[in-house]
N, C-alpha and C. Protein backbone atom coordinates (compact mmCIF):
# COMPACT_ATOMS: atom_id res chain seq x y z
N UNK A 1 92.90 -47.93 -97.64
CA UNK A 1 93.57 -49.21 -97.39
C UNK A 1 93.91 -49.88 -98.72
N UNK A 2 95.19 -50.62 -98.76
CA UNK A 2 95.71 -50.68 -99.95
C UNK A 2 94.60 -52.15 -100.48
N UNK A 3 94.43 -52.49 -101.63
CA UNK A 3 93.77 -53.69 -101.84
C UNK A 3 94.53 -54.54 -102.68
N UNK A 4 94.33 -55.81 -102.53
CA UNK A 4 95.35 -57.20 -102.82
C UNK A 4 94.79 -57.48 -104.45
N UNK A 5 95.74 -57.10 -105.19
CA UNK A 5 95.82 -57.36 -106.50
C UNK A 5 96.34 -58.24 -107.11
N UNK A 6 97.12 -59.02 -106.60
CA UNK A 6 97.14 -60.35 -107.05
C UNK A 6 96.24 -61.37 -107.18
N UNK A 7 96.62 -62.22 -107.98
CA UNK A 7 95.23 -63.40 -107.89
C UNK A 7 95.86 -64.73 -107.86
N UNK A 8 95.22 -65.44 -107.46
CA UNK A 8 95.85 -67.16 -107.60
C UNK A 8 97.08 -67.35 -106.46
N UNK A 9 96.43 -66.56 -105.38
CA UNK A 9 97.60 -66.63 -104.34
C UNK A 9 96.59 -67.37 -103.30
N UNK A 10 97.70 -68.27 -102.45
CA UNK A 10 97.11 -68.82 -101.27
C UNK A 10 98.00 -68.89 -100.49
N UNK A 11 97.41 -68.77 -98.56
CA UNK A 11 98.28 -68.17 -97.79
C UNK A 11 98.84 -70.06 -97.38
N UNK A 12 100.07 -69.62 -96.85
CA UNK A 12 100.73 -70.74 -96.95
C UNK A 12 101.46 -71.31 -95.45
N UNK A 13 100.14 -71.88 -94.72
CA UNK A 13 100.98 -72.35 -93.27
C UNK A 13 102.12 -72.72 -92.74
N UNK A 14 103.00 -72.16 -92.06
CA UNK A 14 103.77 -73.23 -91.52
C UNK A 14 103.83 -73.94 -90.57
N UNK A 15 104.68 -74.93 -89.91
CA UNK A 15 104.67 -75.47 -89.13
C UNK A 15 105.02 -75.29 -87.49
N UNK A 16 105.54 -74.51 -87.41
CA UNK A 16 106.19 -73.41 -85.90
C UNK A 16 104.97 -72.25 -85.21
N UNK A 17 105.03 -72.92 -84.26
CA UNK A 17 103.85 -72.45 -83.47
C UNK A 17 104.29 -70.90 -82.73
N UNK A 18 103.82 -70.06 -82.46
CA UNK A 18 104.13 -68.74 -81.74
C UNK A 18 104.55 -69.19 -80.57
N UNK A 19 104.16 -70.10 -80.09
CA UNK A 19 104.51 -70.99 -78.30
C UNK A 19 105.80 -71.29 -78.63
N UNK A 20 106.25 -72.01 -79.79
CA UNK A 20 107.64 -72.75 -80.29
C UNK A 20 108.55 -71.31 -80.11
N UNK A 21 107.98 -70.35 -81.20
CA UNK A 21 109.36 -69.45 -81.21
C UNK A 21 109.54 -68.95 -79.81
N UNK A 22 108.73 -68.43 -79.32
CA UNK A 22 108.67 -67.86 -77.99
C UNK A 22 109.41 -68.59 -76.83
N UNK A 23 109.64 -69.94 -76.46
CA UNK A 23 109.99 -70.64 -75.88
C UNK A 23 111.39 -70.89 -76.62
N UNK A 24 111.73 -70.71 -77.69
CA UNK A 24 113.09 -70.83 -78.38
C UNK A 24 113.48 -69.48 -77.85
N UNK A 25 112.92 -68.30 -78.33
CA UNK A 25 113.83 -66.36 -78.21
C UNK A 25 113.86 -66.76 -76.96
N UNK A 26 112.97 -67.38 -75.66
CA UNK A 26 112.96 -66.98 -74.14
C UNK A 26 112.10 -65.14 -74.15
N UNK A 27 111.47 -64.82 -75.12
CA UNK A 27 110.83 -63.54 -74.99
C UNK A 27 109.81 -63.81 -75.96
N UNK A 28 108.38 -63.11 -75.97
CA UNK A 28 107.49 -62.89 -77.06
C UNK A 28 107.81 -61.27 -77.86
N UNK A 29 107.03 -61.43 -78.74
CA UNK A 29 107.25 -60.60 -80.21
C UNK A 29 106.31 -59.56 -79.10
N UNK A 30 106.79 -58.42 -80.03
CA UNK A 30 105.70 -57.32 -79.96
C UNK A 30 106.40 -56.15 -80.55
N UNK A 31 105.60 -55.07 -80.89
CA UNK A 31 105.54 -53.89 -81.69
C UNK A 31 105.67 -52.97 -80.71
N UNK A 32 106.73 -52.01 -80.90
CA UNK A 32 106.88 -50.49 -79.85
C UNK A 32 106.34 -49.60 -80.88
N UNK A 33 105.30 -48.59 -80.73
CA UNK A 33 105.23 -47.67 -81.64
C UNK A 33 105.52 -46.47 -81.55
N UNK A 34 106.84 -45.53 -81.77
CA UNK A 34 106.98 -44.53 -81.42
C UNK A 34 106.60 -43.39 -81.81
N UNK A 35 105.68 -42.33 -81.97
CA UNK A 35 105.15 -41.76 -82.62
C UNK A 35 104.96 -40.41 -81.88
N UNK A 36 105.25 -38.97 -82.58
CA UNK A 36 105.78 -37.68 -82.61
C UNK A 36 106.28 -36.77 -83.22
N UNK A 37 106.13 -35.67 -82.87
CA UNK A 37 106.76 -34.55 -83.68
C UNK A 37 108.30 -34.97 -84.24
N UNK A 38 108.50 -34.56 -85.12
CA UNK A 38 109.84 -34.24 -85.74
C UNK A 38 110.73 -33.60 -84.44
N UNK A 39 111.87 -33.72 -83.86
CA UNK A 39 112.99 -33.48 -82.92
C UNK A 39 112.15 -33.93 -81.57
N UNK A 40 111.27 -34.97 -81.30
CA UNK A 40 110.44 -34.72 -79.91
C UNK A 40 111.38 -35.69 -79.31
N UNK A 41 112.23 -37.07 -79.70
CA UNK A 41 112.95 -37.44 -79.22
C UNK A 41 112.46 -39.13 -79.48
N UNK A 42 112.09 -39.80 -80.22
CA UNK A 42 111.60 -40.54 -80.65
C UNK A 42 112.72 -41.74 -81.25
N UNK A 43 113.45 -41.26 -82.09
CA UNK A 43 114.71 -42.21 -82.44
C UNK A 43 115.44 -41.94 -81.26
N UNK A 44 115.86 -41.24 -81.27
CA UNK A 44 116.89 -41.01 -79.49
C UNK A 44 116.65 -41.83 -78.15
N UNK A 45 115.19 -42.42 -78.25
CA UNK A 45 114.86 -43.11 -76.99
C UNK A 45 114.99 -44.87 -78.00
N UNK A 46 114.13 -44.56 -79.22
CA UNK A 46 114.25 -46.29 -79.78
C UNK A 46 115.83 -46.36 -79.88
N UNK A 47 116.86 -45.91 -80.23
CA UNK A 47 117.96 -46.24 -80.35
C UNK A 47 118.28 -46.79 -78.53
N UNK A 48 118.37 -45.94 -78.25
CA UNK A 48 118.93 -46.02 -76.35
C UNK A 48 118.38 -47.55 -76.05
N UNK A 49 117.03 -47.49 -76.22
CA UNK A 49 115.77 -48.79 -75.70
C UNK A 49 116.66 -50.20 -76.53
N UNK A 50 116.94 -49.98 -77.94
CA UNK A 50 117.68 -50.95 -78.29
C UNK A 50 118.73 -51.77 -77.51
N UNK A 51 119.67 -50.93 -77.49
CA UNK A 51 121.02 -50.90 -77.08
C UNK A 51 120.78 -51.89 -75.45
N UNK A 52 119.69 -50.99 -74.42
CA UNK A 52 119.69 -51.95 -73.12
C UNK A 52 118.88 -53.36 -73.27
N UNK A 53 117.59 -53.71 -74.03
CA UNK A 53 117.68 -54.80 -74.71
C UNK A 53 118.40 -55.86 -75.12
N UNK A 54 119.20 -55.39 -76.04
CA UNK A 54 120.37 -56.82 -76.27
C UNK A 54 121.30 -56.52 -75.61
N UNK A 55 121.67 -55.85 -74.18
CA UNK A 55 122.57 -55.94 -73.04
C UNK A 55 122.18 -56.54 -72.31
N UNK A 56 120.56 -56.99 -72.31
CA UNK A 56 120.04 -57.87 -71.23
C UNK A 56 119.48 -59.13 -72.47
N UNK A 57 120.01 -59.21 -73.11
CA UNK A 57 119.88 -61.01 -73.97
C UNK A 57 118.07 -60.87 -74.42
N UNK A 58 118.03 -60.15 -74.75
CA UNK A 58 116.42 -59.84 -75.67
C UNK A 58 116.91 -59.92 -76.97
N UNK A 59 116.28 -60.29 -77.95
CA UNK A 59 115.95 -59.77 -79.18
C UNK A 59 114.98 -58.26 -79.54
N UNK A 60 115.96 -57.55 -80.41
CA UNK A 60 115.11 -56.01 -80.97
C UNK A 60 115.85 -55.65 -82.13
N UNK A 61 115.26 -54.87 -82.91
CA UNK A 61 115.28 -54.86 -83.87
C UNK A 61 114.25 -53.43 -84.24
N UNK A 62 115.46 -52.46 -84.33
CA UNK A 62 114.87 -51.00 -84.94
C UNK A 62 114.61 -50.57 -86.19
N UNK A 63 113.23 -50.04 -86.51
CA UNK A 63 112.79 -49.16 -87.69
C UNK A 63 112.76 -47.90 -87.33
N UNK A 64 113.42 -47.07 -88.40
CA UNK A 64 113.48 -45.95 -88.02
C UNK A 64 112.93 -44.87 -89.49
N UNK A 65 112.05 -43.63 -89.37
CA UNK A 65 111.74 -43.42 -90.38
C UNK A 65 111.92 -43.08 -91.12
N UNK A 66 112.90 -42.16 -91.05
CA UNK A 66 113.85 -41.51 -92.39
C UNK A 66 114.72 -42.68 -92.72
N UNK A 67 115.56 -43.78 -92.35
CA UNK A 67 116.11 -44.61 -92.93
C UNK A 67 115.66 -45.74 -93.59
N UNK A 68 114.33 -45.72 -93.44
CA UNK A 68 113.19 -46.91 -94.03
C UNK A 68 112.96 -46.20 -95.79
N UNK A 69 113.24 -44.90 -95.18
CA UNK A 69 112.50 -44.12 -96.89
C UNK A 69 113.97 -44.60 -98.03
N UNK A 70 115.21 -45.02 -97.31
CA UNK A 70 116.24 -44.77 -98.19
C UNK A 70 116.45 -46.29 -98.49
N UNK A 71 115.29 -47.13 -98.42
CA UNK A 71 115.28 -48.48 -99.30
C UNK A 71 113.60 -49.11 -99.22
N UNK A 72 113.00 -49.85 -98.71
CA UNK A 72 111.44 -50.59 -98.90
C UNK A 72 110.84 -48.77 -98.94
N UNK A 73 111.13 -47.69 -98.44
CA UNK A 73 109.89 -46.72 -98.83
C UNK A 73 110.54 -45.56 -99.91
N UNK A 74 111.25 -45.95 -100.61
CA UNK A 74 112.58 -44.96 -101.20
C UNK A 74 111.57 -44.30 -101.84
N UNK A 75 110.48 -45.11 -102.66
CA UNK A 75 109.50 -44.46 -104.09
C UNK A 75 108.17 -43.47 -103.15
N UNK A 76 108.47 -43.10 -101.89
CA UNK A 76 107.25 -42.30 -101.36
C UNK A 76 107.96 -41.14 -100.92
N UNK A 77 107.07 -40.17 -101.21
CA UNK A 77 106.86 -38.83 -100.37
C UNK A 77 106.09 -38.80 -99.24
N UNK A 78 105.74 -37.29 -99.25
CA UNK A 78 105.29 -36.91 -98.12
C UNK A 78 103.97 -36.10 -97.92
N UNK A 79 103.31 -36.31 -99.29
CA UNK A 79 101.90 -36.18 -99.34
C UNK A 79 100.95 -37.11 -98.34
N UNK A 80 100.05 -36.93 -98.16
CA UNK A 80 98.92 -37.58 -97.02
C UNK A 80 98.64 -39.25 -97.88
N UNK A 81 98.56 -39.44 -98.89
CA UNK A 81 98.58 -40.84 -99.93
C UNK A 81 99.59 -41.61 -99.22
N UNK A 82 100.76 -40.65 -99.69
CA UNK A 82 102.01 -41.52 -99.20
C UNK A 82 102.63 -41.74 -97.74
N UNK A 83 101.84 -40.58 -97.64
CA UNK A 83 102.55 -40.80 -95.66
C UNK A 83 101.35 -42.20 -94.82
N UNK A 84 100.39 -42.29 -96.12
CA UNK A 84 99.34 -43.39 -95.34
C UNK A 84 100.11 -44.64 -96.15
N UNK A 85 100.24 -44.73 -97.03
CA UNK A 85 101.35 -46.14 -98.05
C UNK A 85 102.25 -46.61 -96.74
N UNK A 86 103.23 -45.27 -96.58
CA UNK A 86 104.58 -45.32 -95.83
C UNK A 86 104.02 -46.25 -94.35
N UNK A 87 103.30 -45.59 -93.86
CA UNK A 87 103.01 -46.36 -92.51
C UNK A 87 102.22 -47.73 -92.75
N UNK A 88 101.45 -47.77 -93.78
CA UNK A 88 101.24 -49.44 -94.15
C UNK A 88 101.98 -50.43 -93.83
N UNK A 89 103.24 -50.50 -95.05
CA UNK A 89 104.14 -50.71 -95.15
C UNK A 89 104.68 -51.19 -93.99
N UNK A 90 105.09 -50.18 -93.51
CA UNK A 90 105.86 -50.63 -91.65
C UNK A 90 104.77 -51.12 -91.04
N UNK A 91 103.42 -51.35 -91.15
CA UNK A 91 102.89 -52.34 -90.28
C UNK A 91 102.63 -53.40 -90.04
N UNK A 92 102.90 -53.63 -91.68
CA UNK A 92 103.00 -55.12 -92.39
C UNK A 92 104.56 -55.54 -91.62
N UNK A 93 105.51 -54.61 -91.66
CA UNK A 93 106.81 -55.07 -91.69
C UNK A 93 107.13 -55.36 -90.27
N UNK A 94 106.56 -54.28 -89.24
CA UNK A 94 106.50 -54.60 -87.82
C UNK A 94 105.93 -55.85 -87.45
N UNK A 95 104.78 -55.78 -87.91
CA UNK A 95 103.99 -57.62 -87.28
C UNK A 95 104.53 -58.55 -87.26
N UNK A 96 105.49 -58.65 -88.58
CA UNK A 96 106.23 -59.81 -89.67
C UNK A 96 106.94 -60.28 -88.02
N UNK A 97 108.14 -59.16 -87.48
CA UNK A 97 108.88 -58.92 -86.82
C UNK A 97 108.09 -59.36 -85.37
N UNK A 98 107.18 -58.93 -85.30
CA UNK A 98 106.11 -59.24 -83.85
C UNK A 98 106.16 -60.85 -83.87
N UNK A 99 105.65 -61.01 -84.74
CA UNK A 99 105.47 -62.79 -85.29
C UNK A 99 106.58 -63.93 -84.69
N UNK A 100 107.60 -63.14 -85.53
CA UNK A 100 108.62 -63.60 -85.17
C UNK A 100 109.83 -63.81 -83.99
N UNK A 101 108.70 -63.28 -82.90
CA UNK A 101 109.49 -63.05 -81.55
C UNK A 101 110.30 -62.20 -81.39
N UNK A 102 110.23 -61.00 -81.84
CA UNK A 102 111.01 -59.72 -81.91
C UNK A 102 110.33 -58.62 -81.17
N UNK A 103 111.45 -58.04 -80.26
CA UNK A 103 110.64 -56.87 -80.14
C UNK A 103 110.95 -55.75 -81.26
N UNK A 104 110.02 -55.25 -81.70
CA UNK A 104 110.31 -53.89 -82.90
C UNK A 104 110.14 -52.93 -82.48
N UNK A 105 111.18 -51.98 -82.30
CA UNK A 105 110.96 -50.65 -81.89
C UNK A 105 110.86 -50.04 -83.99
N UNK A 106 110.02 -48.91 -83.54
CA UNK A 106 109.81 -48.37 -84.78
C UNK A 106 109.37 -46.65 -84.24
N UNK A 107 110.58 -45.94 -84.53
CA UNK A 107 110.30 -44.62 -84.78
C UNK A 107 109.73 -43.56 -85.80
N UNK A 108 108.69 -43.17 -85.81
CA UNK A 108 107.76 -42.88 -87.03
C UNK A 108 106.73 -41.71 -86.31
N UNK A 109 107.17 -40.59 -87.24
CA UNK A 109 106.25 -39.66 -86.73
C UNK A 109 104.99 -39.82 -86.97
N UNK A 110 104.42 -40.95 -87.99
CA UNK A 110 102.87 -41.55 -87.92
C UNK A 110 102.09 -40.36 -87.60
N UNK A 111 101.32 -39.24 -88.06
CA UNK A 111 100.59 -38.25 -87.88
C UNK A 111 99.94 -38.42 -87.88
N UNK A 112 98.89 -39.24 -88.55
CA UNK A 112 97.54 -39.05 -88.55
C UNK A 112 96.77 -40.43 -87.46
N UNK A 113 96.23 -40.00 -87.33
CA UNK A 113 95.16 -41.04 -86.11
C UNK A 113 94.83 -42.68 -86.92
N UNK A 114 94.22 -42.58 -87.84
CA UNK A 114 93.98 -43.25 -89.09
C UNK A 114 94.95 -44.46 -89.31
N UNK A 115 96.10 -43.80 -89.61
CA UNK A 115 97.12 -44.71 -90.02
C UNK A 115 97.74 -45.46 -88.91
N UNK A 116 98.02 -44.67 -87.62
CA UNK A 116 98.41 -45.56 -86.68
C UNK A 116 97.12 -46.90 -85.90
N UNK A 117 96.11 -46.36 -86.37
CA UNK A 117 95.15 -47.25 -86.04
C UNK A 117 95.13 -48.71 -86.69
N UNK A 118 95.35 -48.24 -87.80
CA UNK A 118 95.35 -49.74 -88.69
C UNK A 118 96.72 -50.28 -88.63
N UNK A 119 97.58 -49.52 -88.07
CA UNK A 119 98.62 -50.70 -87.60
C UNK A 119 98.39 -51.25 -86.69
N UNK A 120 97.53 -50.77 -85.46
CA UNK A 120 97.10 -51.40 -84.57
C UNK A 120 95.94 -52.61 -84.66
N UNK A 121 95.41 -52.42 -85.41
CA UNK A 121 94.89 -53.24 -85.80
C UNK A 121 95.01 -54.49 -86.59
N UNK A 122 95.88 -54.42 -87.60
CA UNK A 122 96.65 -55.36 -88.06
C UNK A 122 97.68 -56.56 -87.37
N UNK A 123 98.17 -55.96 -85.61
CA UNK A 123 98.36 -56.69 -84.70
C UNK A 123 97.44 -57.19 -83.62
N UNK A 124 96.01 -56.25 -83.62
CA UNK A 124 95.37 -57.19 -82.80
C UNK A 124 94.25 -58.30 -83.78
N UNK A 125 94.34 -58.02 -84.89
CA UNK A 125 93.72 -59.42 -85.74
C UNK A 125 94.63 -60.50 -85.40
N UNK A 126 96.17 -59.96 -85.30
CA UNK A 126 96.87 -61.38 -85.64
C UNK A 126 97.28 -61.65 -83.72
N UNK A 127 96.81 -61.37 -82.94
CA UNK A 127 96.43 -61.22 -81.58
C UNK A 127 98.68 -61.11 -80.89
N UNK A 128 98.96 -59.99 -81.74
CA UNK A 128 100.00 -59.44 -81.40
C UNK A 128 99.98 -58.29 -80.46
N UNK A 129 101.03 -57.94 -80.10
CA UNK A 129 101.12 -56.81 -78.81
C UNK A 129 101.57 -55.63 -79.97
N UNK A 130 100.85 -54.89 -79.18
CA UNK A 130 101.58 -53.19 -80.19
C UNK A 130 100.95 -51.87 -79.14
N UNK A 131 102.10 -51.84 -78.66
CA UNK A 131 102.45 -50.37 -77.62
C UNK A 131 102.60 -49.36 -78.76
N UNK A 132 101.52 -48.20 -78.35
CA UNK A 132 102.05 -47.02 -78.85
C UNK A 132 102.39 -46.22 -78.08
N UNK A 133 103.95 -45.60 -78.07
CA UNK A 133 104.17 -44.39 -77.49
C UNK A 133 104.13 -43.25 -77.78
N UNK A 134 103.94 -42.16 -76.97
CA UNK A 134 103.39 -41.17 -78.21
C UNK A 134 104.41 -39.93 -77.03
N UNK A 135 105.17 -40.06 -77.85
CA UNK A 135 106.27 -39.13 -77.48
C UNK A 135 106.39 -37.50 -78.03
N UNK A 136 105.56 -37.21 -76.19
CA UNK A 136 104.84 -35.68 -76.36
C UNK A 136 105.96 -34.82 -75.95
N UNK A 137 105.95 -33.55 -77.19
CA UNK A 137 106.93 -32.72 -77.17
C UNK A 137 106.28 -31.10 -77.55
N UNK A 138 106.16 -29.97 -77.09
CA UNK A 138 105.86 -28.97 -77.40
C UNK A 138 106.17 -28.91 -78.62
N UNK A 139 105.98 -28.09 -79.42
CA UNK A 139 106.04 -27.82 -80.71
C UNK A 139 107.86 -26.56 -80.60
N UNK A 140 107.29 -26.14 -79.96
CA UNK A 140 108.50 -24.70 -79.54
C UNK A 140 109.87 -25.65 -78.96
N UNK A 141 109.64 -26.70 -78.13
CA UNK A 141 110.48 -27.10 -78.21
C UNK A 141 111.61 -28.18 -78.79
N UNK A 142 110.31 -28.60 -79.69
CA UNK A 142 110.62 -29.22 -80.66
C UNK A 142 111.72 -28.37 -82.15
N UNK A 143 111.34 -27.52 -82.02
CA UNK A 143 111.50 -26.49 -82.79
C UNK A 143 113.24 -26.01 -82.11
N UNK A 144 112.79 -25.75 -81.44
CA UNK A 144 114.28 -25.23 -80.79
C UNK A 144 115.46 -26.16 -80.95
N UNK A 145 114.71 -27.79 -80.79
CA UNK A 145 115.85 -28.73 -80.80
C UNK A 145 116.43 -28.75 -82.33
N UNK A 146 115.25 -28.98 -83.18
CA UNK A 146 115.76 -28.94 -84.45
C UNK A 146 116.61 -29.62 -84.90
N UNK A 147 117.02 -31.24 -84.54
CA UNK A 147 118.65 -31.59 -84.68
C UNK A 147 119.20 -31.85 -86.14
N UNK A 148 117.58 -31.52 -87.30
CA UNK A 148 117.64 -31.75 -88.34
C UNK A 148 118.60 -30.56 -89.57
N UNK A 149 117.44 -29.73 -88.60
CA UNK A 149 117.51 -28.17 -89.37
C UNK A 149 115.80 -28.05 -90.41
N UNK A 150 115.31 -29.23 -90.03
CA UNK A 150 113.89 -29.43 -90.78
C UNK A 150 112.91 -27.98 -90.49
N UNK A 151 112.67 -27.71 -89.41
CA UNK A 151 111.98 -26.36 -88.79
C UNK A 151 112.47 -25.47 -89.54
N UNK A 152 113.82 -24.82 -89.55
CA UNK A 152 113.96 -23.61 -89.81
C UNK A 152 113.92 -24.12 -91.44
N UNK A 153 114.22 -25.13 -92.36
CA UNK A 153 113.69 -24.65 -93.81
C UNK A 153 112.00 -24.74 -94.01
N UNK A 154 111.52 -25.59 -93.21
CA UNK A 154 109.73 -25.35 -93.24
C UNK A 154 109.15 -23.77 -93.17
N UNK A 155 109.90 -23.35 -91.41
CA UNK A 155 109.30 -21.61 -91.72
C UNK A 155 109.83 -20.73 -92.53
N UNK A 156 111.51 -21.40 -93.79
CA UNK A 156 111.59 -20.38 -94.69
C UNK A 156 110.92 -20.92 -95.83
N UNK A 157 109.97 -22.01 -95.71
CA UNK A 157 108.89 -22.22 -97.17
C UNK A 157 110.06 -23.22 -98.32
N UNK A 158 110.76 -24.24 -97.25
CA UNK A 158 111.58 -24.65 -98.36
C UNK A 158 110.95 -26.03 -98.35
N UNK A 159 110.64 -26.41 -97.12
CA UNK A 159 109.70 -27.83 -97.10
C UNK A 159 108.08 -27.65 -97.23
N UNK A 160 107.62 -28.20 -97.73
CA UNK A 160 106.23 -27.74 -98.39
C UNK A 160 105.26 -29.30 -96.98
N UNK A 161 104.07 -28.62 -96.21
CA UNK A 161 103.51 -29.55 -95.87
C UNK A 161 104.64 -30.93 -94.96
N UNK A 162 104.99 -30.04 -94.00
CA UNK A 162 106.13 -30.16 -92.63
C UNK A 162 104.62 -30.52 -91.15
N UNK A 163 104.74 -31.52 -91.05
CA UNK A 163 104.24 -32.20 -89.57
C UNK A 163 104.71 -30.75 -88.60
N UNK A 164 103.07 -30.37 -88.01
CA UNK A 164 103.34 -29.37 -87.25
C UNK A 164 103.62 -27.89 -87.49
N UNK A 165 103.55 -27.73 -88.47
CA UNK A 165 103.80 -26.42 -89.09
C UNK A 165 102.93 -25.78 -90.26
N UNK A 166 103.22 -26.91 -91.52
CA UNK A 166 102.15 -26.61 -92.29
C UNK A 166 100.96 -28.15 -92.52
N UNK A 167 101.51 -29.08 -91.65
CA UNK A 167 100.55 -30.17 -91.86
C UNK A 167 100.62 -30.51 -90.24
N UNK A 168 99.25 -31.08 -90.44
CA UNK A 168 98.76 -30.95 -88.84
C UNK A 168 99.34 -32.87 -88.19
N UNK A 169 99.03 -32.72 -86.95
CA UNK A 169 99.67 -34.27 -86.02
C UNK A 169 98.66 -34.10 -85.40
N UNK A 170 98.11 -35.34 -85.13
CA UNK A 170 97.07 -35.88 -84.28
C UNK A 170 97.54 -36.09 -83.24
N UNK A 171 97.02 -36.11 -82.48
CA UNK A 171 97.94 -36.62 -81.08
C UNK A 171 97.25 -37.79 -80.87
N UNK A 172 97.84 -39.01 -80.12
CA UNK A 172 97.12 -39.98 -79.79
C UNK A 172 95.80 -39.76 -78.67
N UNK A 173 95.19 -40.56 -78.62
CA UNK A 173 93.93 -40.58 -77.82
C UNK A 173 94.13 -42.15 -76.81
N UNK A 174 94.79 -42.91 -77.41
CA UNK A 174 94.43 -44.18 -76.49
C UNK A 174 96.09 -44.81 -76.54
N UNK A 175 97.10 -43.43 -76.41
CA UNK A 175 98.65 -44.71 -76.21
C UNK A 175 98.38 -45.39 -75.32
N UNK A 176 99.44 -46.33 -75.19
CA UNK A 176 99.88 -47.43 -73.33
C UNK A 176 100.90 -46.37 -73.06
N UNK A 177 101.52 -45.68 -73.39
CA UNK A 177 102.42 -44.60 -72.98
C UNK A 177 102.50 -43.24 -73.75
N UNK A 178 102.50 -42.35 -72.13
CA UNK A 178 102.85 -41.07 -73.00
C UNK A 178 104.32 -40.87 -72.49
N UNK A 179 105.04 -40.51 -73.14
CA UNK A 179 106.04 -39.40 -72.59
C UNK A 179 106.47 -38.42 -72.77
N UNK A 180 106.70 -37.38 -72.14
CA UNK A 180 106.92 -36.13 -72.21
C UNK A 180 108.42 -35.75 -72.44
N UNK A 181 109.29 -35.72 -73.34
CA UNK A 181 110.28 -35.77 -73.51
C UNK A 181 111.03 -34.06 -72.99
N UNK A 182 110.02 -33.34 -72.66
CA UNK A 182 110.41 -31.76 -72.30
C UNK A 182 111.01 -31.52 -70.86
N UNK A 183 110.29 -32.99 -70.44
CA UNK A 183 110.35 -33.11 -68.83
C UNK A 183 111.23 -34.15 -68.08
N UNK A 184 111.50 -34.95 -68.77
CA UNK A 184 112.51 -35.96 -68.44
C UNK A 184 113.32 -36.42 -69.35
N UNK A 185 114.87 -37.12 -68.62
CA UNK A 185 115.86 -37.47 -69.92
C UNK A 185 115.56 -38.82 -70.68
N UNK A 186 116.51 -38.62 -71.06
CA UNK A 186 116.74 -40.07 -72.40
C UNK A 186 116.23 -41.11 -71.37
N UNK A 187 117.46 -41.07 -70.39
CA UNK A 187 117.65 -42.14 -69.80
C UNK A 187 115.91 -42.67 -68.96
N UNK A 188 115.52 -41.39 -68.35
CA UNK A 188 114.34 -41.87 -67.71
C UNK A 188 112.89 -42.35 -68.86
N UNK A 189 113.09 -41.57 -70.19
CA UNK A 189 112.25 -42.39 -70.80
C UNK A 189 112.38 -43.67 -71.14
N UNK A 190 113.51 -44.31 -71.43
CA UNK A 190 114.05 -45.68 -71.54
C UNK A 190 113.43 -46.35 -70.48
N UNK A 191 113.52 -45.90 -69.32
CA UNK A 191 113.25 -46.79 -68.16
C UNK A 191 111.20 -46.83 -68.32
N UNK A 192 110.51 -45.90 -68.37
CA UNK A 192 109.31 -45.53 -68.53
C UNK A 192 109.04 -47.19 -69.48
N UNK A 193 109.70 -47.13 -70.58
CA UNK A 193 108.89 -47.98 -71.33
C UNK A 193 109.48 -49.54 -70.92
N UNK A 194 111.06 -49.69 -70.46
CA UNK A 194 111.29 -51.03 -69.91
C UNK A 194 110.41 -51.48 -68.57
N UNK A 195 109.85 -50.58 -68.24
CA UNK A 195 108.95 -50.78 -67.12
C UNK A 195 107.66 -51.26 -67.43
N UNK A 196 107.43 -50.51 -68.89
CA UNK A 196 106.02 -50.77 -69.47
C UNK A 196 106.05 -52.61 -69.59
N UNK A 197 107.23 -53.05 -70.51
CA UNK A 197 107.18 -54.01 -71.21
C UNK A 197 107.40 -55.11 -69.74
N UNK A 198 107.83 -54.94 -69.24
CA UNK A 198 107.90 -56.04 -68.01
C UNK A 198 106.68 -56.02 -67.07
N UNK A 199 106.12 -54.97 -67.29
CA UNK A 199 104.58 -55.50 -66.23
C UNK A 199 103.76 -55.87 -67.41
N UNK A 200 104.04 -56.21 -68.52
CA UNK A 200 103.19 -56.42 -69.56
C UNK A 200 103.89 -58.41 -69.93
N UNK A 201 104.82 -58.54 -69.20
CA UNK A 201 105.30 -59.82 -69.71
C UNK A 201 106.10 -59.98 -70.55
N UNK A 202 106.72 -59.05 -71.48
CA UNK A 202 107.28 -58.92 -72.72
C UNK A 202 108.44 -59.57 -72.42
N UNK A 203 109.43 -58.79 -71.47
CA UNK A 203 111.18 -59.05 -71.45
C UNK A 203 110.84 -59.45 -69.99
N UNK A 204 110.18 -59.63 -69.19
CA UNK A 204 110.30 -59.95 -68.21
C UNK A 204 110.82 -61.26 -68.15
């Protein structure tokens, strides 16, 4: 866990209550956590989930993980250091967003158990909502989808320490959702989690 190296800092209240914004958006904040293999379908559902969101007058607001690296995570790799930095980072940045009466979808293959924990945790100190979905995909068929081409340079040894291949994924133990992306479409996972968030109060 990263530690606060600054000094002579003090946190600085404001005046707007979580009741205030909430009653201003007409929705409360909360954190989607999407988390999975590489091709399991993870941006493909946060993008979709977006899109019916602000068709129904919500606020959302997508992180996505390869496009997070190409500005706030540009200076990290993909060593176990940095893949724990990288998801910091977005948990700090998700809450911000939770806080603020947003829903945050955030697509992030988040591998290790560890790291997605302390994002979770970082929203239930600040007594925020944070769904993890853990968007379950065979490996083979993950592989097959490939929409990257990431698989086939991992098994020719061109990506060194590849989620699932040569570096291992945890699977979750305690999501609010699983989905099986092998077994149903886009469309029905979209619905899976708008279903989640309305018996939960979110967009309802």
């Amino acid at each position: 866990m990263a530690e606060t190296k600054a000094t002579n800092i003090h946190w600085h209240e404001g005046a707007v209550t979580r009741e205030e914004r909430r009653d201003n958006m007409g929705q409360q904040g909360a954190s989607i956590w999407f988390t999975g293999l590489s091709g399991s379908g993870k941006s493909t559902i946060a993008v979709a989930l977006e899109q019916v969101l602000l068709q129904r007058g919500r606020h959302a607001y997508r992180l996505d993980g390869d496009n997070i690296r190409f500005g706030l995570n540009k200076n990290l790799g993909f060593s176990a250091e940095d893949r724990a930095e990288n998801i910091r980072r977005i948990g700090e940045v998700t809450k911000l967003f939770a806080d603020a009466g947003v829903v945050c979808l955030n697509s992030f293959i988040s591998p290790y158990t560890a790291d997605r924990d302390a994002a979770r945790a970082l929203h239930a100190d600040a007594s925020l909502s944070f769904i993890e979905v853990y968007v379950k995909c065979p490996l083979d068929v993950a592989e097959e989808r490939d929409p990257k081409g990431l698989y086939k340079k991992a098994r020719a040894g061109e990506i060194k320490g590849f989620t699932g291949i040569d570096d291992p994924y945890e699977e979750p133990e305690k999501a609010e959702l699983v989905i099986d992306t092998s077994q149903c479409s886009i469309e029905e996972a979209v619905q899976q989690v708008l279903n989640y968030l309305e018996s939960q109060g979110i967009t309802a």
